[in-house]
PDB file of N, CA and C in Angstrom:
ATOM      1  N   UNK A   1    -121.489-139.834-109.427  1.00  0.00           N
ATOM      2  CA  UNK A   1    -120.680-138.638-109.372  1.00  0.00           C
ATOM      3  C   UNK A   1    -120.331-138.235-110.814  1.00  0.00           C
ATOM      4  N   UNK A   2    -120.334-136.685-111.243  1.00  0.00           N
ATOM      5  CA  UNK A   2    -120.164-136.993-112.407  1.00  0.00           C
ATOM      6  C   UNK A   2    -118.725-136.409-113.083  1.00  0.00           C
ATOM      7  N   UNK A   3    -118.537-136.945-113.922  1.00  0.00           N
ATOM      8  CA  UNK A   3    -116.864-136.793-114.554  1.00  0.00           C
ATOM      9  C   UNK A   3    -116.187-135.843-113.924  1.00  0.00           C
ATOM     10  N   UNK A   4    -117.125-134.721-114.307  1.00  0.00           N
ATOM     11  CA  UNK A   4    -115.769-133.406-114.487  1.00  0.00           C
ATOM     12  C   UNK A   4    -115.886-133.805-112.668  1.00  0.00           C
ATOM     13  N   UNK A   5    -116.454-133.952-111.530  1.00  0.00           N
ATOM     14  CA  UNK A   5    -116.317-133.969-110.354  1.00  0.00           C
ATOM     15  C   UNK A   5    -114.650-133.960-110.153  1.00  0.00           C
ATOM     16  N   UNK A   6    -113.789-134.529-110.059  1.00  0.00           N
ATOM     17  CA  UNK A   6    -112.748-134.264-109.775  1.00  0.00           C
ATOM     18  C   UNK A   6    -111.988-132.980-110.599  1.00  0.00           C
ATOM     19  N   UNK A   7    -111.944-133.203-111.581  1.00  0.00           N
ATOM     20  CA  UNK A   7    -111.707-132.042-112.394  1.00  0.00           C
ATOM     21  C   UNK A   7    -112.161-130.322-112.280  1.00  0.00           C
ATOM     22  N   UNK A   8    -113.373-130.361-111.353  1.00  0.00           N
ATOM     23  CA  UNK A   8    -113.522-129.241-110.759  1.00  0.00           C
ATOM     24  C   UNK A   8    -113.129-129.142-109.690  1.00  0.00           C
ATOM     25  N   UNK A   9    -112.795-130.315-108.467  1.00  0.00           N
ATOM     26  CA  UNK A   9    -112.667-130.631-107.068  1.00  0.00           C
ATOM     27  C   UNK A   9    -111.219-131.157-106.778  1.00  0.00           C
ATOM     28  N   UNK A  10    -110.218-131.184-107.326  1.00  0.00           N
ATOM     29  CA  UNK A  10    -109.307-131.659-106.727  1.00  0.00           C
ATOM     30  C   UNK A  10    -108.834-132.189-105.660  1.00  0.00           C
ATOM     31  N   UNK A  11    -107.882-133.236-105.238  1.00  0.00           N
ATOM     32  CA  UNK A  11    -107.419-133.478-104.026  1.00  0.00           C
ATOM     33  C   UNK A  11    -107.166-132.436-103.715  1.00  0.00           C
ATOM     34  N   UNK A  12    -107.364-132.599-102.468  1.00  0.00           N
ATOM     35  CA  UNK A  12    -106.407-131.608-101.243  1.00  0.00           C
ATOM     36  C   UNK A  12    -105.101-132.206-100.923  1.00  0.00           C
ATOM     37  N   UNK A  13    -104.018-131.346-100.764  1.00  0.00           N
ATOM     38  CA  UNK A  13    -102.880-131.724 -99.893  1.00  0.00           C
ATOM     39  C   UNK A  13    -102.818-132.697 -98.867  1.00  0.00           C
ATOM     40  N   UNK A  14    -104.421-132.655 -97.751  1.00  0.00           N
ATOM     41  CA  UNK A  14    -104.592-133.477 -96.542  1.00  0.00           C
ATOM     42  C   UNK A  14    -104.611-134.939 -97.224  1.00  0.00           C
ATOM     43  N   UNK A  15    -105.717-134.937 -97.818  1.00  0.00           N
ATOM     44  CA  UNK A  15    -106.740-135.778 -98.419  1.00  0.00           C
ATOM     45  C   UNK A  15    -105.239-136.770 -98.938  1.00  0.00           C
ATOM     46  N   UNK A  16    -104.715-136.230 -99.743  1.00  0.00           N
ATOM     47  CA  UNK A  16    -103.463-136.828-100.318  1.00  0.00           C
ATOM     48  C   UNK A  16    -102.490-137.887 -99.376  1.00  0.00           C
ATOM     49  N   UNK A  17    -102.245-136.476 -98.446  1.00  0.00           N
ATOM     50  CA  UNK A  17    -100.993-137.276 -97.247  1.00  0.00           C
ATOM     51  C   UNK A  17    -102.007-138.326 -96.506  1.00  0.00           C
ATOM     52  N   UNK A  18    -103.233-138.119 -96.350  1.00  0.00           N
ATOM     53  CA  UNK A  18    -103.988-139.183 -95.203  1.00  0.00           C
ATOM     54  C   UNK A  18    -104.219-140.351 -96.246  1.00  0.00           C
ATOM     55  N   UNK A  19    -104.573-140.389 -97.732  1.00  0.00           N
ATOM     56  CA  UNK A  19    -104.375-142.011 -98.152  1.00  0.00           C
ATOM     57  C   UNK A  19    -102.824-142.590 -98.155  1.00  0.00           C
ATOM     58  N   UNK A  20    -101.774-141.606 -98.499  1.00  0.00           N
ATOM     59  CA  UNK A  20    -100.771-142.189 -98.473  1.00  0.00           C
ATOM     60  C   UNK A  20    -100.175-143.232 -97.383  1.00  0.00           C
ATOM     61  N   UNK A  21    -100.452-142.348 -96.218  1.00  0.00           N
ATOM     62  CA  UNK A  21     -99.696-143.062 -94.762  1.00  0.00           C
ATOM     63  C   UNK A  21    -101.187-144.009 -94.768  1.00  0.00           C
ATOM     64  N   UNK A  22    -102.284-143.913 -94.745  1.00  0.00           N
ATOM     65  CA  UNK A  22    -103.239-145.072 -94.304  1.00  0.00           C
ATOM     66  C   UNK A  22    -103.021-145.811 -95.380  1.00  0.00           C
ATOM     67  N   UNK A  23    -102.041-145.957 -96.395  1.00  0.00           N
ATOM     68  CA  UNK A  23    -102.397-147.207 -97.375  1.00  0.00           C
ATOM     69  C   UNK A  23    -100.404-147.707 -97.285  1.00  0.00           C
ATOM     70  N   UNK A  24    -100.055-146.874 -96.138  1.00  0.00           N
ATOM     71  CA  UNK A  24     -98.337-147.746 -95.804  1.00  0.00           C
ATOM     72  C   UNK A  24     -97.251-147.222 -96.910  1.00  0.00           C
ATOM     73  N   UNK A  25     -97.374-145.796 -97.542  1.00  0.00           N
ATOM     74  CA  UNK A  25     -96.480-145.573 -98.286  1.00  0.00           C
ATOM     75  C   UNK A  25     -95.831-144.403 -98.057  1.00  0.00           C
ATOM     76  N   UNK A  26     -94.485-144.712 -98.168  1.00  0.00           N
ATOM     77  CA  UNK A  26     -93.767-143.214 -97.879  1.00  0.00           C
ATOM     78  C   UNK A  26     -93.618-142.524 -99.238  1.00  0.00           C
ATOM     79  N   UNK A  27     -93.389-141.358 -98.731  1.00  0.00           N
ATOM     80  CA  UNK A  27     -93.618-140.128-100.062  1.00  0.00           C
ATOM     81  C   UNK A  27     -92.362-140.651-101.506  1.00  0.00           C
ATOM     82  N   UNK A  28     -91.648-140.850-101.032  1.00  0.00           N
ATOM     83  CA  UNK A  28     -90.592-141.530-101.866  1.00  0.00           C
ATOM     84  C   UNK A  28     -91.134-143.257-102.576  1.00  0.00           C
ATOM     85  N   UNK A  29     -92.074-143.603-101.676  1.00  0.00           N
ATOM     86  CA  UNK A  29     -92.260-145.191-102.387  1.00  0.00           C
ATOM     87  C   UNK A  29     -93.455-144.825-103.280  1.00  0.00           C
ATOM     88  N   UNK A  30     -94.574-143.737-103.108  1.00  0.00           N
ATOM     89  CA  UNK A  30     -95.549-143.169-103.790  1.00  0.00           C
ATOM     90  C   UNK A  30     -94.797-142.720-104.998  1.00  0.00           C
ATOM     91  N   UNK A  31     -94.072-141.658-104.896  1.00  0.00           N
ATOM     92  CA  UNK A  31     -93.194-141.374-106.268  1.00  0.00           C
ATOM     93  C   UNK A  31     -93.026-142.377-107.183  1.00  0.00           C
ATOM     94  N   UNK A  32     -91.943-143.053-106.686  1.00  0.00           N
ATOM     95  CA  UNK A  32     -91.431-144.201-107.295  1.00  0.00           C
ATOM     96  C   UNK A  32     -92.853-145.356-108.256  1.00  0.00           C
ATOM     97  N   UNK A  33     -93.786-145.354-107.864  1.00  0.00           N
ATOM     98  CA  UNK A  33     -94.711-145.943-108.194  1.00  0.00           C
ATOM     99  C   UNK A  33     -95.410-145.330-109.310  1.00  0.00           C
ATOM    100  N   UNK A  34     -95.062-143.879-108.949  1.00  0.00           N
ATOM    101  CA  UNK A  34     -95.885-142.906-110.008  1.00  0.00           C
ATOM    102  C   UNK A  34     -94.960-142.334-111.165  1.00  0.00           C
ATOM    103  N   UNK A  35     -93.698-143.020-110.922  1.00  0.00           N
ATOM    104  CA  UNK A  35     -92.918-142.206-111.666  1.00  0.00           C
ATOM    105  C   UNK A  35     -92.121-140.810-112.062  1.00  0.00           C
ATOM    106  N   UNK A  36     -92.997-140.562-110.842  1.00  0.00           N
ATOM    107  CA  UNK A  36     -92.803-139.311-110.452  1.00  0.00           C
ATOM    108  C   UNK A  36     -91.540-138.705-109.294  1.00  0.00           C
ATOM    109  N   UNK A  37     -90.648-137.544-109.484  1.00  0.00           N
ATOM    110  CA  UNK A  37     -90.135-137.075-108.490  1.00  0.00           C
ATOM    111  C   UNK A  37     -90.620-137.020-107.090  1.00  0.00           C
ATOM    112  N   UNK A  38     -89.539-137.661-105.609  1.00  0.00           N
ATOM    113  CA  UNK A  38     -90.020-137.454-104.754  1.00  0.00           C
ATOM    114  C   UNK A  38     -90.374-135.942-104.431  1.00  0.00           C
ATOM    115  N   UNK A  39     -90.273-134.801-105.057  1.00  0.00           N
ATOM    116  CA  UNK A  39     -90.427-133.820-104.612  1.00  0.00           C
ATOM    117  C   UNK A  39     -91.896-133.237-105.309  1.00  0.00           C
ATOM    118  N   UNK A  40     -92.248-134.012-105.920  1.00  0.00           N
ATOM    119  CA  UNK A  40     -93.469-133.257-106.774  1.00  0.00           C
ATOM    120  C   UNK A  40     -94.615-133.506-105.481  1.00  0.00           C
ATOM    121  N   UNK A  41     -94.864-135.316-105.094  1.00  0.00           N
ATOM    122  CA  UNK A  41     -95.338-135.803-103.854  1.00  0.00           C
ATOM    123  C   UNK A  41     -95.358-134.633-102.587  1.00  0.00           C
ATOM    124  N   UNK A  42     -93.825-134.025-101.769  1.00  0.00           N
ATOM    125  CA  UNK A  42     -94.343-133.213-101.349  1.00  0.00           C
ATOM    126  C   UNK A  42     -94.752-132.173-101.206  1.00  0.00           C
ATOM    127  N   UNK A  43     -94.151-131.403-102.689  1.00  0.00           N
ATOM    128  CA  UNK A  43     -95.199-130.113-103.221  1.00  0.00           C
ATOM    129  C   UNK A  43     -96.493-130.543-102.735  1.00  0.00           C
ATOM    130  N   UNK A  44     -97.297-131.690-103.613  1.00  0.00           N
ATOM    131  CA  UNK A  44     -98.612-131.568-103.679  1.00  0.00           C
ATOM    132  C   UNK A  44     -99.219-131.639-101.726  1.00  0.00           C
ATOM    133  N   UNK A  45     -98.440-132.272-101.181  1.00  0.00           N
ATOM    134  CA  UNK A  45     -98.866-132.493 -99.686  1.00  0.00           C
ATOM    135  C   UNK A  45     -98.664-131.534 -98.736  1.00  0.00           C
ATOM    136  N   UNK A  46     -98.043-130.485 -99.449  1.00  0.00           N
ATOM    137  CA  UNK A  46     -97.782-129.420 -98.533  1.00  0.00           C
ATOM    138  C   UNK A  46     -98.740-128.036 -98.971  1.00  0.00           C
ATOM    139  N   UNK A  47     -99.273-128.217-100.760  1.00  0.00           N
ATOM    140  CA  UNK A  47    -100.092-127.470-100.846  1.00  0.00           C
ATOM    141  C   UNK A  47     -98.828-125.968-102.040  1.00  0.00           C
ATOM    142  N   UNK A  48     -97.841-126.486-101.847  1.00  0.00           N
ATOM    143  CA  UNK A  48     -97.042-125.762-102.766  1.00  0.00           C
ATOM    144  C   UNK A  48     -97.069-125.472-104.455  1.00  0.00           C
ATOM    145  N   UNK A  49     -97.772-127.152-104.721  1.00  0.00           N
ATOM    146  CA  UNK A  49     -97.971-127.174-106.382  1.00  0.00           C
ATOM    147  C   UNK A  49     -99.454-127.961-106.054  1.00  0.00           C
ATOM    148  N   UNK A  50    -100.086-127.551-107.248  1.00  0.00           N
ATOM    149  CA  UNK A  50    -101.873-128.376-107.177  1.00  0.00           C
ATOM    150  C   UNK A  50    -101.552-130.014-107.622  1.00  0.00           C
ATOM    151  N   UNK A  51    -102.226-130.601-106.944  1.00  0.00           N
ATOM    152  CA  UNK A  51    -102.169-131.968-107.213  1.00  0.00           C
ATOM    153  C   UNK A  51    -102.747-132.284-108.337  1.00  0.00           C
ATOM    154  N   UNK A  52    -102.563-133.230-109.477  1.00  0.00           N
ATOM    155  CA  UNK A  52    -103.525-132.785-111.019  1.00  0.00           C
ATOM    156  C   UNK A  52    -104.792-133.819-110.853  1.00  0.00           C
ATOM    157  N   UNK A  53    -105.752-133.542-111.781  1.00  0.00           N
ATOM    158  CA  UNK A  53    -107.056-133.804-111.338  1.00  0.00           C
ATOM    159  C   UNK A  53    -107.116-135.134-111.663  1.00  0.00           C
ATOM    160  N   UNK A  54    -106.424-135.587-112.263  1.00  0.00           N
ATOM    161  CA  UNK A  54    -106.360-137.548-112.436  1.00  0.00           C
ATOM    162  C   UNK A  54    -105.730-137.966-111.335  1.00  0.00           C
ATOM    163  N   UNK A  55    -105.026-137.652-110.554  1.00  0.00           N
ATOM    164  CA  UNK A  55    -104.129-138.273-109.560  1.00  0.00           C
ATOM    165  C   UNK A  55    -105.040-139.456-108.903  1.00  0.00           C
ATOM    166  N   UNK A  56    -106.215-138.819-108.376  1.00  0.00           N
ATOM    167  CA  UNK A  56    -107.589-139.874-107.799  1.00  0.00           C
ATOM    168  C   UNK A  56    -107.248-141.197-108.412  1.00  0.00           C
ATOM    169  N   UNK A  57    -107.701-141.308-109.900  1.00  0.00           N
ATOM    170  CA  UNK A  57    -107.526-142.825-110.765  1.00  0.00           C
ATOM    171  C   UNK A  57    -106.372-143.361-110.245  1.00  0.00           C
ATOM    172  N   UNK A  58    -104.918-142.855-110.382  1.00  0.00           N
ATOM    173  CA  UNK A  58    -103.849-143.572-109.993  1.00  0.00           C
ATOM    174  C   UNK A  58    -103.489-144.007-109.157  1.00  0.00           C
ATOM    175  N   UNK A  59    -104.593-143.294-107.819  1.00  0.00           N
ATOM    176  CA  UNK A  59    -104.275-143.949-106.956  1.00  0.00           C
ATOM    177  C   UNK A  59    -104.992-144.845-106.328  1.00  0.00           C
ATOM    178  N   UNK A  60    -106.275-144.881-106.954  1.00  0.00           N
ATOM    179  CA  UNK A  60    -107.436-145.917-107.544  1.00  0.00           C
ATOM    180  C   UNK A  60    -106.743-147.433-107.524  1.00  0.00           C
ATOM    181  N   UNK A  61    -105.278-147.366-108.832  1.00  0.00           N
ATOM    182  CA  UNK A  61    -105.082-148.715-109.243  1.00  0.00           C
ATOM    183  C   UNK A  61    -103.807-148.925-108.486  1.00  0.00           C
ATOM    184  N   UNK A  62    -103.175-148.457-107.242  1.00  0.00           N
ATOM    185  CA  UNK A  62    -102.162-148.782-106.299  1.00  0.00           C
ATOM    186  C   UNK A  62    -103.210-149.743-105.243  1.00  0.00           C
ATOM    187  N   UNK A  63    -102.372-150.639-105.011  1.00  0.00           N
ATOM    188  CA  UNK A  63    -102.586-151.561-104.214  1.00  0.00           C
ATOM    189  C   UNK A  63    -102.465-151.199-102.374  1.00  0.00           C
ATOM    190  N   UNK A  64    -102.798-151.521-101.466  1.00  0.00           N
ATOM    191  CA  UNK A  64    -102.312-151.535-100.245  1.00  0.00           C
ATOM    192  C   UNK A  64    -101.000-151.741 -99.764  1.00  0.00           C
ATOM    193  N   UNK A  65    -100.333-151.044 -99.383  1.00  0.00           N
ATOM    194  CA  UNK A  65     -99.106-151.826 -99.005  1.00  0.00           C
ATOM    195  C   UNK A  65     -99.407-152.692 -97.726  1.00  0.00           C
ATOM    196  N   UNK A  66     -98.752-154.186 -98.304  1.00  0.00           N
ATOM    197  CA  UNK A  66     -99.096-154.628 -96.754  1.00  0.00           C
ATOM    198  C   UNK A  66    -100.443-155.033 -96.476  1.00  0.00           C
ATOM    199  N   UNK A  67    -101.159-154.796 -97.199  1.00  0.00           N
ATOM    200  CA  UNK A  67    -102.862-155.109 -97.507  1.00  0.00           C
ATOM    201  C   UNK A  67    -103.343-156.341 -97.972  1.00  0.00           C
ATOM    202  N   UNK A  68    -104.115-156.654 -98.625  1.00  0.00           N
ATOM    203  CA  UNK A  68    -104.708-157.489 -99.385  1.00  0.00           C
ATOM    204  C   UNK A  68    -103.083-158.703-100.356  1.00  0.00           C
ATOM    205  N   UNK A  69    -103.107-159.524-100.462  1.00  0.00           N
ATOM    206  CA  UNK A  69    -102.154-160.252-101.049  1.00  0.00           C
ATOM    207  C   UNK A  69    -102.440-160.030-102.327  1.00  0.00           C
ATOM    208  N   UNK A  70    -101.640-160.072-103.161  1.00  0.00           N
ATOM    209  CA  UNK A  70    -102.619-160.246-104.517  1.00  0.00           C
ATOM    210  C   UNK A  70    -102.340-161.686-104.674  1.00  0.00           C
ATOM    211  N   UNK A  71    -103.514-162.249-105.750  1.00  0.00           N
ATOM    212  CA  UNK A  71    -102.996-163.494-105.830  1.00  0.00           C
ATOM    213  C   UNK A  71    -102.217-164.253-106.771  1.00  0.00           C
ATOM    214  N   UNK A  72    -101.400-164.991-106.609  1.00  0.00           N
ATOM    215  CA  UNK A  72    -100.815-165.724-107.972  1.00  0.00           C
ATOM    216  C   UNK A  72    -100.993-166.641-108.127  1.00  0.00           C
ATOM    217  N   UNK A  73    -100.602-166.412-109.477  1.00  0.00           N
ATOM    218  CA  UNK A  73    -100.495-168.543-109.751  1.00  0.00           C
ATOM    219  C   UNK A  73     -99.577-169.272-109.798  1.00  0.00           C
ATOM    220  N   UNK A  74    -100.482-169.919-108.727  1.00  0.00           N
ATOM    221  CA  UNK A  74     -99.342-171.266-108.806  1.00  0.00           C
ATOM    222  C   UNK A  74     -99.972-172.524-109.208  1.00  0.00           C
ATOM    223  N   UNK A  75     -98.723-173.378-109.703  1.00  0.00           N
ATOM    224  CA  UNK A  75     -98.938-174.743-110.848  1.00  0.00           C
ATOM    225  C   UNK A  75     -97.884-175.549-110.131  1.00  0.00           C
ATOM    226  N   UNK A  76     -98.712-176.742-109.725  1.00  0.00           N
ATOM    227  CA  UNK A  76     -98.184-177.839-109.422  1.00  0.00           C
ATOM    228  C   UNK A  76     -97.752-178.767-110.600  1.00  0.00           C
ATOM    229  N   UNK A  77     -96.284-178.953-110.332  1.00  0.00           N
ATOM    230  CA  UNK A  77     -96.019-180.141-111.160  1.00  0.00           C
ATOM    231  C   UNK A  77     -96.387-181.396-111.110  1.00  0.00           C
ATOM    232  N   UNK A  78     -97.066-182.569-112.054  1.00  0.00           N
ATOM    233  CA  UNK A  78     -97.123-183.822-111.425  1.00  0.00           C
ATOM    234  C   UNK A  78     -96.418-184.873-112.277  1.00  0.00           C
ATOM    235  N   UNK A  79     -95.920-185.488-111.281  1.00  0.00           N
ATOM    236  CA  UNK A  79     -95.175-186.760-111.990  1.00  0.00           C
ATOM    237  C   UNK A  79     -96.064-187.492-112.920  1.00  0.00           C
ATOM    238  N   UNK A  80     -95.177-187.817-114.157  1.00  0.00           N
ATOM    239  CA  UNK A  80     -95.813-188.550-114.991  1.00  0.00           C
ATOM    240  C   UNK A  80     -95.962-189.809-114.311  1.00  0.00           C
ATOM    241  N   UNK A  81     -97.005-190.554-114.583  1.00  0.00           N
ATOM    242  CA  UNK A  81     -97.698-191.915-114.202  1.00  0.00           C
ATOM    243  C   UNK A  81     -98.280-191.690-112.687  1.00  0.00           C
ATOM    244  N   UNK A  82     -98.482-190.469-112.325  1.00  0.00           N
ATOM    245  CA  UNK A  82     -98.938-190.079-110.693  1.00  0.00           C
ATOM    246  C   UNK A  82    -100.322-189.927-110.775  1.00  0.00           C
TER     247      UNK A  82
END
């Protein structure tokens, strides 16, 4: 696909609200993540303000809510002489 592709193609409003709720986030927990006002979220989902053409990437590097675990590390302590 090539670069400018989003940049000429923008999300849609739909497109927007249908990853949000299929990835478990309310418009206020999307904000919050983005830094963004809850009200900008439903401008863009209602089609009131254009969604900007990077939005795709950011929401690229949001996780599932409720999805996939991420993993951590964990470190076992061991007794000395064990």
């Amino acid at each position: 696909m090539p670069l400018n592709h989003w940049y000429n193609n923008p999300m849609k409003p739909e497109e927007l609200k249908k990853w949000r709720t299929e990835n478990g986030y309310l418009q206020g927990e999307l904000a919050a993540i983005l830094g963004i006002a809850l009200m900008s979220v439903s401008r863009w989902e209602t089609g009131t303000r254009s969604i900007p053409s990077f939005l795709h990437l950011a929401l690229k590097a949001i996780p599932k809510k409720g999805g996939e675990k991420m993993q951590s590390r964990t470190t076992t302590m061991k007794r000395k002489g064990a």
